[in-house]
Protein backbone atom coordinates (compact mmCIF):
# COMPACT_ATOMS: atom_id res chain seq x y z
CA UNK A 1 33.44 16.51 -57.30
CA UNK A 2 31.88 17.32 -53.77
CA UNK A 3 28.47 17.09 -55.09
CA UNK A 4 29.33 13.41 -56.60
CA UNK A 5 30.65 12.34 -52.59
CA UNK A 6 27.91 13.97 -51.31
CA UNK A 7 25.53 11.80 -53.27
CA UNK A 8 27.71 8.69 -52.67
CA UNK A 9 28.07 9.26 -48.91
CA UNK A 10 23.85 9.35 -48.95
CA UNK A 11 23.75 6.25 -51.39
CA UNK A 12 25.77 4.40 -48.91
CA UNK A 13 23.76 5.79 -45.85
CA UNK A 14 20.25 4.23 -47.15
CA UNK A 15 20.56 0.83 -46.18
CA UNK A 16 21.90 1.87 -42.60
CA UNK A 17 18.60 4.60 -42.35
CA UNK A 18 16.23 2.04 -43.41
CA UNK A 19 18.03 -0.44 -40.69
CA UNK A 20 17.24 1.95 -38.09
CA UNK A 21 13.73 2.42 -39.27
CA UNK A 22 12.72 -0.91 -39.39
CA UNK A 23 14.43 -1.37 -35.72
CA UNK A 24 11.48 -2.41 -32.93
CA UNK A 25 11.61 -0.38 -30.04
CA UNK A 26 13.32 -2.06 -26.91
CA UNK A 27 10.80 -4.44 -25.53
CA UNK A 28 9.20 -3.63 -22.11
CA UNK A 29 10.44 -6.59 -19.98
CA UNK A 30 8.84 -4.48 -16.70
CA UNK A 31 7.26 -6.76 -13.91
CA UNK A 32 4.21 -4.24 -13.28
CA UNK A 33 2.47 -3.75 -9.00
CA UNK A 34 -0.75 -5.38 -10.96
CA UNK A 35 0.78 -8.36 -13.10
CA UNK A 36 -2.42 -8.42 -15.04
CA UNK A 37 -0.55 -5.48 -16.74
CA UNK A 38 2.62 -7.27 -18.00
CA UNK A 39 2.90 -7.63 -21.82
CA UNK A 40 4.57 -10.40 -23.37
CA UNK A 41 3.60 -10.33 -26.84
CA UNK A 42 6.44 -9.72 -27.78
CA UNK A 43 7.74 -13.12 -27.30
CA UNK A 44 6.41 -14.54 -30.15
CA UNK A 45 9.58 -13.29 -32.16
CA UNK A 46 11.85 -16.26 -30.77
CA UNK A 47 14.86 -13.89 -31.57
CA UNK A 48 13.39 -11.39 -28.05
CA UNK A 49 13.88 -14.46 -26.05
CA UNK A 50 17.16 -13.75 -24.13
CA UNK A 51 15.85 -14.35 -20.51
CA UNK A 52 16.34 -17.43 -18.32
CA UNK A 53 12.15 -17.36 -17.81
CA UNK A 54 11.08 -16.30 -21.51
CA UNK A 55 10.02 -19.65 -22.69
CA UNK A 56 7.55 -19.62 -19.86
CA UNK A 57 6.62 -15.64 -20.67
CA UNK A 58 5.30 -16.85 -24.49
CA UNK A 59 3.61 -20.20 -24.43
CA UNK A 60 1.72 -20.65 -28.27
CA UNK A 61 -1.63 -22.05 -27.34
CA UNK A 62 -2.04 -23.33 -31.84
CA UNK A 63 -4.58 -19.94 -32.52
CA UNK A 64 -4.07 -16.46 -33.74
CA UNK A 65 -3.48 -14.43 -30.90
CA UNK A 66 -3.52 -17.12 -28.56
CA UNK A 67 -0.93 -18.18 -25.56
CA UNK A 68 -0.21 -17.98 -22.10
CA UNK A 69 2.21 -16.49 -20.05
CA UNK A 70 3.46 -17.80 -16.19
CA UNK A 71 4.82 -15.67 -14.05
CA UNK A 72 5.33 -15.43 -9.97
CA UNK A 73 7.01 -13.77 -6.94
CA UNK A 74 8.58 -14.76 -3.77
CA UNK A 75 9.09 -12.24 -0.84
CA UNK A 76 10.46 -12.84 2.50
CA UNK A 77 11.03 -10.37 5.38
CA UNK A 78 12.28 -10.16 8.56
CA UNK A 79 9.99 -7.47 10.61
CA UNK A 80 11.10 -6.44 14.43
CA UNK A 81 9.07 -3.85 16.27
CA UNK A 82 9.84 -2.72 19.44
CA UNK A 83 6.88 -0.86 21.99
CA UNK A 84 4.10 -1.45 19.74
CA UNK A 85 1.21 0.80 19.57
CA UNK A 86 3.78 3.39 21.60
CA UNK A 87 4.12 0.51 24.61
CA UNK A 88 0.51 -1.03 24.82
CA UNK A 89 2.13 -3.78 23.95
CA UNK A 90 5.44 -3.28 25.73
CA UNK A 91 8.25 -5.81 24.18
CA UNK A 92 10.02 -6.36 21.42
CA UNK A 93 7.97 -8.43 18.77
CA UNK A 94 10.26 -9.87 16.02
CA UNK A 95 9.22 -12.46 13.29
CA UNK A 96 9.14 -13.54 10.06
CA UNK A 97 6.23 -13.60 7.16
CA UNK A 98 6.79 -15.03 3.66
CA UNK A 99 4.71 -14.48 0.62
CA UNK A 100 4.26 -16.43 -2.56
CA UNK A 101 2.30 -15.46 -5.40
CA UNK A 102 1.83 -17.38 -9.05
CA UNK A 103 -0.08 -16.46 -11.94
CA UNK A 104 -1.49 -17.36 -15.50
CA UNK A 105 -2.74 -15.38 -18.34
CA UNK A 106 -4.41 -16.57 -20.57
CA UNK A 107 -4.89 -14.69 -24.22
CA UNK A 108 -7.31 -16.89 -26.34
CA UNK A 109 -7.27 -14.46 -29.34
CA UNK A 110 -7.73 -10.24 -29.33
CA UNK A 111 -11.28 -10.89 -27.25
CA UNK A 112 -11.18 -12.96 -24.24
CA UNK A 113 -9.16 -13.56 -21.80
CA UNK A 114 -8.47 -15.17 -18.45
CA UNK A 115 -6.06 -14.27 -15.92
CA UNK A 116 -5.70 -16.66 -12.47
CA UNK A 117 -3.19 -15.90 -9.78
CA UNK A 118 -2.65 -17.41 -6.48
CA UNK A 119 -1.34 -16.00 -3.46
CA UNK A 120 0.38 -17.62 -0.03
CA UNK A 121 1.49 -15.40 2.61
CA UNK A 122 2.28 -16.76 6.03
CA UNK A 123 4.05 -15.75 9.22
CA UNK A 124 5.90 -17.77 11.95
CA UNK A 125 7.13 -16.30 15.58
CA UNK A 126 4.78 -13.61 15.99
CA UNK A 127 3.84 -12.99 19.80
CA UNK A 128 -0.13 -12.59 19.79
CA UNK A 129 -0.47 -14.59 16.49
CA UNK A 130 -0.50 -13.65 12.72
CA UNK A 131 -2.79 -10.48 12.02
CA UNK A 132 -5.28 -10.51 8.70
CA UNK A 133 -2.38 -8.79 6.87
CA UNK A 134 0.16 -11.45 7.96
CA UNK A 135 -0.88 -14.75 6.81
CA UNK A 136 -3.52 -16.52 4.28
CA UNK A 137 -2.89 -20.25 3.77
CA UNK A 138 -3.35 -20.48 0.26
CA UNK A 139 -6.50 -18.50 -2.28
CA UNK A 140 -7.34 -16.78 -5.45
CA UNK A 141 -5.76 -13.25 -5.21
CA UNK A 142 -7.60 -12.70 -8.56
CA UNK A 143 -9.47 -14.86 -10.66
CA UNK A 144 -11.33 -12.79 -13.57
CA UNK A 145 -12.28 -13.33 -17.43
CA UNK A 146 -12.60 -10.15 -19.45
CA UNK A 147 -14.57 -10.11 -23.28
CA UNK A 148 -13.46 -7.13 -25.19
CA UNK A 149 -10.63 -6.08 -28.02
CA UNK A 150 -8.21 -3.53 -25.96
CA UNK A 151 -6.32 -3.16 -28.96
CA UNK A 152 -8.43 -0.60 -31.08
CA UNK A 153 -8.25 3.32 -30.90
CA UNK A 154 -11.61 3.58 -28.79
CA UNK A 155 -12.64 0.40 -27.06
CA UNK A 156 -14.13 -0.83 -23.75
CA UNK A 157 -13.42 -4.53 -21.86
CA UNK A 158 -15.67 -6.06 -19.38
CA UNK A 159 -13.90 -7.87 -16.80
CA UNK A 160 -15.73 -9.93 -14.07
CA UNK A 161 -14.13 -12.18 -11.28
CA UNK A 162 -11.86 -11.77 -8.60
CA UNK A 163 -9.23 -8.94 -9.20
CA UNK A 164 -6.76 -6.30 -7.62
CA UNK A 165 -7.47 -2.24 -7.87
CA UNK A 166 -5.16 0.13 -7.67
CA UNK A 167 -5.69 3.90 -8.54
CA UNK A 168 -3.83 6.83 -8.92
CA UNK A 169 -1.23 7.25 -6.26
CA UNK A 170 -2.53 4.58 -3.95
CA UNK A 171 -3.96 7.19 -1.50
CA UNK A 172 -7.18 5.99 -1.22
CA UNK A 173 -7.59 2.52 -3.64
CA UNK A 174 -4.60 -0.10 -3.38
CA UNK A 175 -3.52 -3.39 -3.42
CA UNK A 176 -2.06 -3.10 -0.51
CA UNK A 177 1.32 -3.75 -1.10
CA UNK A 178 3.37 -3.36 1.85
CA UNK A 179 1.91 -5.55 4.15
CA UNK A 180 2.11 -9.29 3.58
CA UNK A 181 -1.15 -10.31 2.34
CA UNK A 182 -2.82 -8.19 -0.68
CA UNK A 183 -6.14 -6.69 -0.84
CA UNK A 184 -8.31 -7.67 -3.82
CA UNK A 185 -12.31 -7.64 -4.55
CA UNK A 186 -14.86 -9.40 -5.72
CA UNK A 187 -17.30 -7.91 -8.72
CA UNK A 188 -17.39 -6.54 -12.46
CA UNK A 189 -15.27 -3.74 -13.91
CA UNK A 190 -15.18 -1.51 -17.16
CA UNK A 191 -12.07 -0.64 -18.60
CA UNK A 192 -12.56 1.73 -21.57
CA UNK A 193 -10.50 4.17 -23.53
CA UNK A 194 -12.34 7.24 -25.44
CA UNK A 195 -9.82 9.42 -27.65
CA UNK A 196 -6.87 10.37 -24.38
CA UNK A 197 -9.32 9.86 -21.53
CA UNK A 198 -8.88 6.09 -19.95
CA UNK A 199 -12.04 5.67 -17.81
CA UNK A 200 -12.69 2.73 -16.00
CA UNK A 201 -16.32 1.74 -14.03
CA UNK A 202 -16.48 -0.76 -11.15
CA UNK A 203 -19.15 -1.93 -8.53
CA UNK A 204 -17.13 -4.78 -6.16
CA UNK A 205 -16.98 -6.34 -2.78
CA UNK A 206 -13.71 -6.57 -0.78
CA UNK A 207 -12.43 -9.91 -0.69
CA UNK A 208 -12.04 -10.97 3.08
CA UNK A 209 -9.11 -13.06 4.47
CA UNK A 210 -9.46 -15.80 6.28
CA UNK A 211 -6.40 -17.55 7.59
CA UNK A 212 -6.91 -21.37 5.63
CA UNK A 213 -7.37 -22.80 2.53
CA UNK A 214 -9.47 -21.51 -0.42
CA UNK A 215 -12.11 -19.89 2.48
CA UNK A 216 -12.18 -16.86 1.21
CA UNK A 217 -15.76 -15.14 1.13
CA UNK A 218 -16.77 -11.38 -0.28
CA UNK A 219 -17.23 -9.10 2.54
CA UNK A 220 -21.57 -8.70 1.80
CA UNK A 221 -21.36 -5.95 4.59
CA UNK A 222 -19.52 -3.59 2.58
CA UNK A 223 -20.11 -2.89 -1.23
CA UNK A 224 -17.96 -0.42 -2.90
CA UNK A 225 -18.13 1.09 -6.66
CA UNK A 226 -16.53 4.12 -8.47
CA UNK A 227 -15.48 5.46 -11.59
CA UNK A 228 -11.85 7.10 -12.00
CA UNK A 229 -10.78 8.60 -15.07
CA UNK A 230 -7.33 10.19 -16.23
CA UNK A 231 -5.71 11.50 -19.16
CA UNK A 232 -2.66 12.60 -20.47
CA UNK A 233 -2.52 17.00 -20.24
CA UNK A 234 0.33 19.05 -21.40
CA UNK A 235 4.04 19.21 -20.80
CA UNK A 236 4.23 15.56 -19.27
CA UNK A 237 1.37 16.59 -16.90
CA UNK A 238 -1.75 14.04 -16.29
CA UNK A 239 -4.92 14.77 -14.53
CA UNK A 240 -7.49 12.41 -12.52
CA UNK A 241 -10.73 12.81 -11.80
CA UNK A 242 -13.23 10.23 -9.69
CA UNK A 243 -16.17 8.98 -7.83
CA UNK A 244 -15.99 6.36 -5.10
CA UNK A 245 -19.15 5.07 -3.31
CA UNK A 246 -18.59 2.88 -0.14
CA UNK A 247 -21.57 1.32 1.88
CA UNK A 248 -20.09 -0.25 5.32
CA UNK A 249 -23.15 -1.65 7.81
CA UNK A 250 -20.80 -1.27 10.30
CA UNK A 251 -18.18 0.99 10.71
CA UNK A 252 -16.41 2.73 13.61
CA UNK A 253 -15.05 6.13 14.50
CA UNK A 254 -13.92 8.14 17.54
CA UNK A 255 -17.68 8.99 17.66
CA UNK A 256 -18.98 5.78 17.65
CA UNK A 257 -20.51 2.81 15.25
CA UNK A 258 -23.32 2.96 12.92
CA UNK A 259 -23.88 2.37 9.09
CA UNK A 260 -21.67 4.62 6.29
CA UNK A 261 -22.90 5.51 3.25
CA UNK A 262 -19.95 7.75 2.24
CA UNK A 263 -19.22 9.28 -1.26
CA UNK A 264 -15.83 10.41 -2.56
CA UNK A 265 -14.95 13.19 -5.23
CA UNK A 266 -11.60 13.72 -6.03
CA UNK A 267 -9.60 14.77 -8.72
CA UNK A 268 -5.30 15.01 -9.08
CA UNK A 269 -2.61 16.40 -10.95
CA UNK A 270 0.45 14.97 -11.82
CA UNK A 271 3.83 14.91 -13.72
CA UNK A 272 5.99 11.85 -12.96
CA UNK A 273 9.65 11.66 -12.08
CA UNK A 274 12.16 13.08 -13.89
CA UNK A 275 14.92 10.64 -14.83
CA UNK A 276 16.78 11.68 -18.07
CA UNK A 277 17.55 15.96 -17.53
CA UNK A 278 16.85 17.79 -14.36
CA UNK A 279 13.43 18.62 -13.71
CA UNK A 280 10.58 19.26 -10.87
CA UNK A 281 7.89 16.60 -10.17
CA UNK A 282 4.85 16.91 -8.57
CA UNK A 283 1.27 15.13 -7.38
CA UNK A 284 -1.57 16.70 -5.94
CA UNK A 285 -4.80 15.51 -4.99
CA UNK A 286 -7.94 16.65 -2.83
CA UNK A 287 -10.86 14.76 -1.89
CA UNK A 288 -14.46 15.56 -0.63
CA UNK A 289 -16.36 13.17 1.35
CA UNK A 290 -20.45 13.48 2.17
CA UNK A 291 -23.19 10.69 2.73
CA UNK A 292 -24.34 9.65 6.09
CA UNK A 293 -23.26 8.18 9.52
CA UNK A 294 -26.16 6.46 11.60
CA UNK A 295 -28.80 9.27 11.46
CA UNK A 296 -25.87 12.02 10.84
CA UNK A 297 -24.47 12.95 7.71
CA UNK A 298 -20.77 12.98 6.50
CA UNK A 299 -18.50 16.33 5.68
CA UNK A 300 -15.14 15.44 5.31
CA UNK A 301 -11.90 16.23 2.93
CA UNK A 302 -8.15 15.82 1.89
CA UNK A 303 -5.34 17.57 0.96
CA UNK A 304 -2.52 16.10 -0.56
CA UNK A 305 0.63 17.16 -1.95
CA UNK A 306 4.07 15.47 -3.14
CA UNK A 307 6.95 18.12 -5.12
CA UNK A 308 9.97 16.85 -5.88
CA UNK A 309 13.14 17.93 -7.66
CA UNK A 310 15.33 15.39 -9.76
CA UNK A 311 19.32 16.00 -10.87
CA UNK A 312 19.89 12.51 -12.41
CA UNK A 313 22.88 13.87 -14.62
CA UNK A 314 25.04 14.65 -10.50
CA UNK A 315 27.07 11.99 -9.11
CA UNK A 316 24.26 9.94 -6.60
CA UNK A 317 21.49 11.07 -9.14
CA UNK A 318 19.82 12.73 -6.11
CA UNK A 319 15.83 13.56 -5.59
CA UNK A 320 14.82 16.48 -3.17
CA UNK A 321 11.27 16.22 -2.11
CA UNK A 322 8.22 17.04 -0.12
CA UNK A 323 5.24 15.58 1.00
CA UNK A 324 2.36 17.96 2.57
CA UNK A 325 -0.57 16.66 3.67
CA UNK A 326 -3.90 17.01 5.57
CA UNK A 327 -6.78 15.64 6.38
CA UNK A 328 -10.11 16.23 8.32
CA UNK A 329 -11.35 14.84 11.59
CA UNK A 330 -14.48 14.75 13.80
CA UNK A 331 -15.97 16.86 16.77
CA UNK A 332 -17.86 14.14 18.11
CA UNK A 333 -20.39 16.54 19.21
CA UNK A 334 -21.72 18.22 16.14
CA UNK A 335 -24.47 15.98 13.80
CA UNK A 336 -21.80 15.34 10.67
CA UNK A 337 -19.35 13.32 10.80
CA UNK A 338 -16.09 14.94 9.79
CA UNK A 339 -13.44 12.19 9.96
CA UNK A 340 -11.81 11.55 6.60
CA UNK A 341 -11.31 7.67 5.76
CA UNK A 342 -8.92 6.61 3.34
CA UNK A 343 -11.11 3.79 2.23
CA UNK A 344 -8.04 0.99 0.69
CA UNK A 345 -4.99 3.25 0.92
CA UNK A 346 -1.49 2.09 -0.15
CA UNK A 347 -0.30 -0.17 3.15
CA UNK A 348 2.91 1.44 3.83
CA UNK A 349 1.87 4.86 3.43
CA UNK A 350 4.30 6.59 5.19
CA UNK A 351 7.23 4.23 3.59
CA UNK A 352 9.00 2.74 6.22
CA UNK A 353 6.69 1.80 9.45
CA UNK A 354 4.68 -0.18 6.65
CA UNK A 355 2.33 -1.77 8.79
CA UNK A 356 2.85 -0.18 12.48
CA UNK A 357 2.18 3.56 13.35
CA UNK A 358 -0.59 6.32 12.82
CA UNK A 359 -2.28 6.20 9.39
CA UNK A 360 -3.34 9.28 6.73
CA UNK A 361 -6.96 9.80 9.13
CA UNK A 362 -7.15 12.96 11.39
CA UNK A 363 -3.85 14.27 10.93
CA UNK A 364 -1.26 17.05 9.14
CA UNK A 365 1.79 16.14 8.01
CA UNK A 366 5.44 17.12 6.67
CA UNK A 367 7.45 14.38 5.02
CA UNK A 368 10.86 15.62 3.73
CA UNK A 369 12.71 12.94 1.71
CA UNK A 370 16.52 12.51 0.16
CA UNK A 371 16.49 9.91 -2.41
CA UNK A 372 20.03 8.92 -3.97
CA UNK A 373 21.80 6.25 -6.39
CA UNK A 374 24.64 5.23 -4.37
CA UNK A 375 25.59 2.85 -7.26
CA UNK A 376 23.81 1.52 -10.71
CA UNK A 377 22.39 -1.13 -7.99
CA UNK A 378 22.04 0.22 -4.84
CA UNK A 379 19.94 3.13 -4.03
CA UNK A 380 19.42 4.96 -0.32
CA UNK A 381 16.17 6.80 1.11
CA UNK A 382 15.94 8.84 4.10
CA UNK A 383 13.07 11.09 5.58
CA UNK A 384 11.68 12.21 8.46
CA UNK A 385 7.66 12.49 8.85
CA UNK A 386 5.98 14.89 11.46
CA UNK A 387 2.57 14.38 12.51
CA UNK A 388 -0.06 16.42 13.86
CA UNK A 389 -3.58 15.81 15.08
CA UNK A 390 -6.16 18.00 12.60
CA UNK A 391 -9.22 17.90 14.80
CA UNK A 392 -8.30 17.70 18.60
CA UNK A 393 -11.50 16.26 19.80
CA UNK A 394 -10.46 12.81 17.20
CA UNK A 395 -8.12 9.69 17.66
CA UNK A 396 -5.41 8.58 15.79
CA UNK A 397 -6.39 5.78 13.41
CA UNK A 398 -4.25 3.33 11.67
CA UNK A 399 -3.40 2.86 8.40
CA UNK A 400 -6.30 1.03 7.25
CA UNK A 401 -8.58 3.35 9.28
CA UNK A 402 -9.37 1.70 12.17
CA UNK A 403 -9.17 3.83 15.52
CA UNK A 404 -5.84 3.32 17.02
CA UNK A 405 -5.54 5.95 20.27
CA UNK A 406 -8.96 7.47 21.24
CA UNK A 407 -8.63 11.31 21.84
CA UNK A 408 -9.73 10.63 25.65
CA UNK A 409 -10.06 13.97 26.56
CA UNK A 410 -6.32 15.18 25.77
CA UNK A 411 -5.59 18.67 23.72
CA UNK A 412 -2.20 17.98 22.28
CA UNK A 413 -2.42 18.44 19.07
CA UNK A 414 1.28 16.84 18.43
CA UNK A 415 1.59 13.17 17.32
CA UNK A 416 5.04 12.79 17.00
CA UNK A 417 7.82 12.68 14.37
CA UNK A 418 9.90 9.78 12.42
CA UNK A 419 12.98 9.65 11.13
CA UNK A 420 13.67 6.95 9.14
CA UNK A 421 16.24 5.28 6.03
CA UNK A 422 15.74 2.62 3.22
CA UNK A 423 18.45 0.57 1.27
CA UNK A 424 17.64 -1.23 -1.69
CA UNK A 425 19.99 -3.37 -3.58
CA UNK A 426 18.68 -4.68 -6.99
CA UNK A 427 20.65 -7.55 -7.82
CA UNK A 428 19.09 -8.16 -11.22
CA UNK A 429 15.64 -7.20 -12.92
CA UNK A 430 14.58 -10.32 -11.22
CA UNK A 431 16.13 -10.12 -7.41
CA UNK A 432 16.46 -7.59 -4.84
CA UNK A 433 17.74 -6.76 -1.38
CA UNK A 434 16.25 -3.98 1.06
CA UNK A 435 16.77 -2.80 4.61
CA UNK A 436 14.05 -0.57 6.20
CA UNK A 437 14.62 1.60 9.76
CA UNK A 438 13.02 3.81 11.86
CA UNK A 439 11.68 4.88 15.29
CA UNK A 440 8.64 6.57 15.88
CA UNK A 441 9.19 9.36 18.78
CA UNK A 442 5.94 9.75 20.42
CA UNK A 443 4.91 13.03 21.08
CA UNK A 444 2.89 14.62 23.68
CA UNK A 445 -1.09 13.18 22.63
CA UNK A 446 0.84 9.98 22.79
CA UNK A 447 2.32 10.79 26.25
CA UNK A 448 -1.30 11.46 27.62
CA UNK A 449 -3.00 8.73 26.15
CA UNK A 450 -0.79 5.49 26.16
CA UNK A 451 2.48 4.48 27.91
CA UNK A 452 4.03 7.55 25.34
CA UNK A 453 7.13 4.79 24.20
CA UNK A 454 8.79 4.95 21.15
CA UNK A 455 8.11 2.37 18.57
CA UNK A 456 11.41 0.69 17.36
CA UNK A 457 11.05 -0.61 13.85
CA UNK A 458 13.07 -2.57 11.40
CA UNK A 459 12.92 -4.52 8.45
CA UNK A 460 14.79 -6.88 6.15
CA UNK A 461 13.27 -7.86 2.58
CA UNK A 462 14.48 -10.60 0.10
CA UNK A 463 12.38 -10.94 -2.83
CA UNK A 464 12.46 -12.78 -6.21
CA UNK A 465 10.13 -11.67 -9.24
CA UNK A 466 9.56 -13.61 -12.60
């Protein structure tokens, strides 16, 4: 008799098992940094369509394979800084920028494609004017066609156009997404995909800003090309390997200006965030520079480290981590040049002081961070960075690598330390909230070598994503 409800209690379980099986997995509705990377295939199953924007996600263009999806952003902040540059420019600067970004993508069938986006950023109340991150009328952020079937086990696209890069961790090729107005490039890239390694090839020119309408030109002074490389290892681990190549005519350093030829070899390691058990995560990356400076050469390197610990199953869901990080500078009177440079890092860097402050060239660093879930919706950051100079005889540069404070003869080696906090409030997958703070306590190079005030800085966000 147990053996016959046994056997009935399986009969009657089928149809539920083969429910289960035959159940999709949950479709990725994720608005990715690069929105060339969202995937709305899925769409074409009018029963997915739950969202107030789907019907402009999935537009049938009559073809196999073929539609187009339309998607944007809005993002408005409110940015006051206070003592600038550590007092050279000694008031309190408050204003506001806006950004505005639309795209298209266009899928006409499994081999070619076209993907257009627009971008708008602007700025209003700024004392001294908008800067080349601030404001850009109206242009192409990316404007690319790409021939090639992405959906095989082993395949390679060619893409060539405008478009955005953005590598690894940021560190050293972004889009530059803190600041108001992105970085992309002009040029042809390779995406390819060989059993688990994903390899892409690219030879581009930056795309320069100017401040009107459609007047944006490649930068012919600098050419830049790479190849980067990563794969999936063991136990959630991934590893990256690259070569960058940068040509500048001009370029300047605490030493002086002259032509760069500068190579990059890199390679990182890294396991992602833990966010269903507890667990440690971790990236680490180093970087060798060589080439040539004017009639000297180039010998200069990285260090960089991030190890964090995640306990989503407590109460706050809190993440413990630690940045370390390092990198080379110049003694202006040997015949290399050892001053790292960052090439197109990530424009808030440090996290809060996105667009202010010292940047990842000639310096050490500690960055201690608490990251918690005050509620499903609200989450709360706080760190503190501390900065050293590396190489006393070398400035302090800013985050895109331009020379910020000169060394001018001073042998502090201590830059000065940040404390700072983040809220974020996401209202919905489409809306969000944020509040950035800190102050920037100069330390003693900074007391020798400008006014030595603290830079006050603070930040509201709104932004909108569909």
């Amino acid at each position: 008799m147990r053996s016959v409800s046994v056997w009935a209690g399986l009969f009657l379980a089928l149809p539920l098992w083969a429910q289960v099986q035959n159940e999709s997995p949950t479709p990725d509705r994720t608005y990715n940094l690069l929105r060339e990377n969202d995937d709305w295939s899925f769409l074409a199953d009018p029963s997915l369509r739950s969202d107030f924007w789907d019907p402009i996600k999935y537009i049938p263009l009559g073809c196999d394979a073929c539609y187009v999806s339309l998607g944007g952003e809005i993002r408005l902040a409110f940015e006051r800084v206070g003592n600038d540059n550590w007092g050279k420019q000694p008031y309190m600067n408050a204003f506001l920028i806006q950004r505005y970004m639309l795209h298209s993508d266009w899928r006409l069938g499994k081999d070619f494609r076209v993907f257009l986006q627009l971008k708008s950023g602007l700025e209003d109340f700024r004392a001294g004017g908008p800067r080349p991150i601030d404001e850009k009328r109206l242009d192409f952020e990316a404007a690319f066609f790409e021939v090639g079937n992405a959906h095989k086990k082993n395949w390679a696209v060619l893409r060539v156009g405008r478009q955005e890069l953005n590598y690894g961790s940021g560190r050293l090729v972004s889009v530059r997404e803190g600041p108001n107005v992105r970085q992309s490039f002009d040029g042809v890239k390779i995406r390819s995909k060989a059993g688990a390694w994903n390899v892409d090839a690219f030879a581009v020119r930056p795309d320069l800003d100017n401040f009107g309408f459609f007047d944006n030109v490649p930068g012919h002074t600098t050419a830049f090309w790479g190849l980067y490389a990563t794969r999936p290892w063991r136990r959630g681990v991934s590893f990256d390997s690259y070569y960058l190549g940068l040509d500048r005519k001009s370029a300047t350093f605490e030493r002086g200006t002259a032509t760069e030829l500068r190579h990059s070899v890199g390679a990182r390691l890294w396991r992602p965030i833990a966010t269903k058990k507890p667990g440690w995560d971790f990236d680490d990356e180093t970087v060798w520079q060589f080439g040539s400076f004017g009639s000297d050469g180039i010998n200069a390197w990285t260090v960089a480290s991030d190890h964090g610990y995640s306990l989503p199953n407590l109460p706050l869901k809190p993440r413990f981590s630690v940045k370390a990080d390092i990198s080379s500078g110049d003694n202006p009177a040997s015949h290399r040049l050892g001053t790292f440079n960052p090439i197109y890092p990530i424009g808030n860097y440090f996290g809060v002081l996105a667009d202010t402050g010292p940047g990842p060239v000639n310096f050490i660093d500690v960055h201690p961070r608490i990251q918690t879930q005050l509620t499903r919706r609200v989450s709360l950051s706080t760190d503190l960075v501390v900065q050293w100079r590396e190489n006393l005889a070398d400035g302090v540069y800013a985050v895109p690598g331009f020379l910020l404070v000169p060394a001018d003869g001073s042998r502090a080696r201590f830059v000065g330390y940040r404390p700072g906090a983040e809220v974020r409030y996401q209202i919905d997958r489409h809306a969000y909230l944020q509040a950035d703070y800190g102050i920037f306590y100069a330390g003693q190079f900074l007391k020798e070598t400008t006014p030595g005030r603290n830079i006050n800085y603070m930040e509201f966000w709104a932004g909108y994503k569909f």
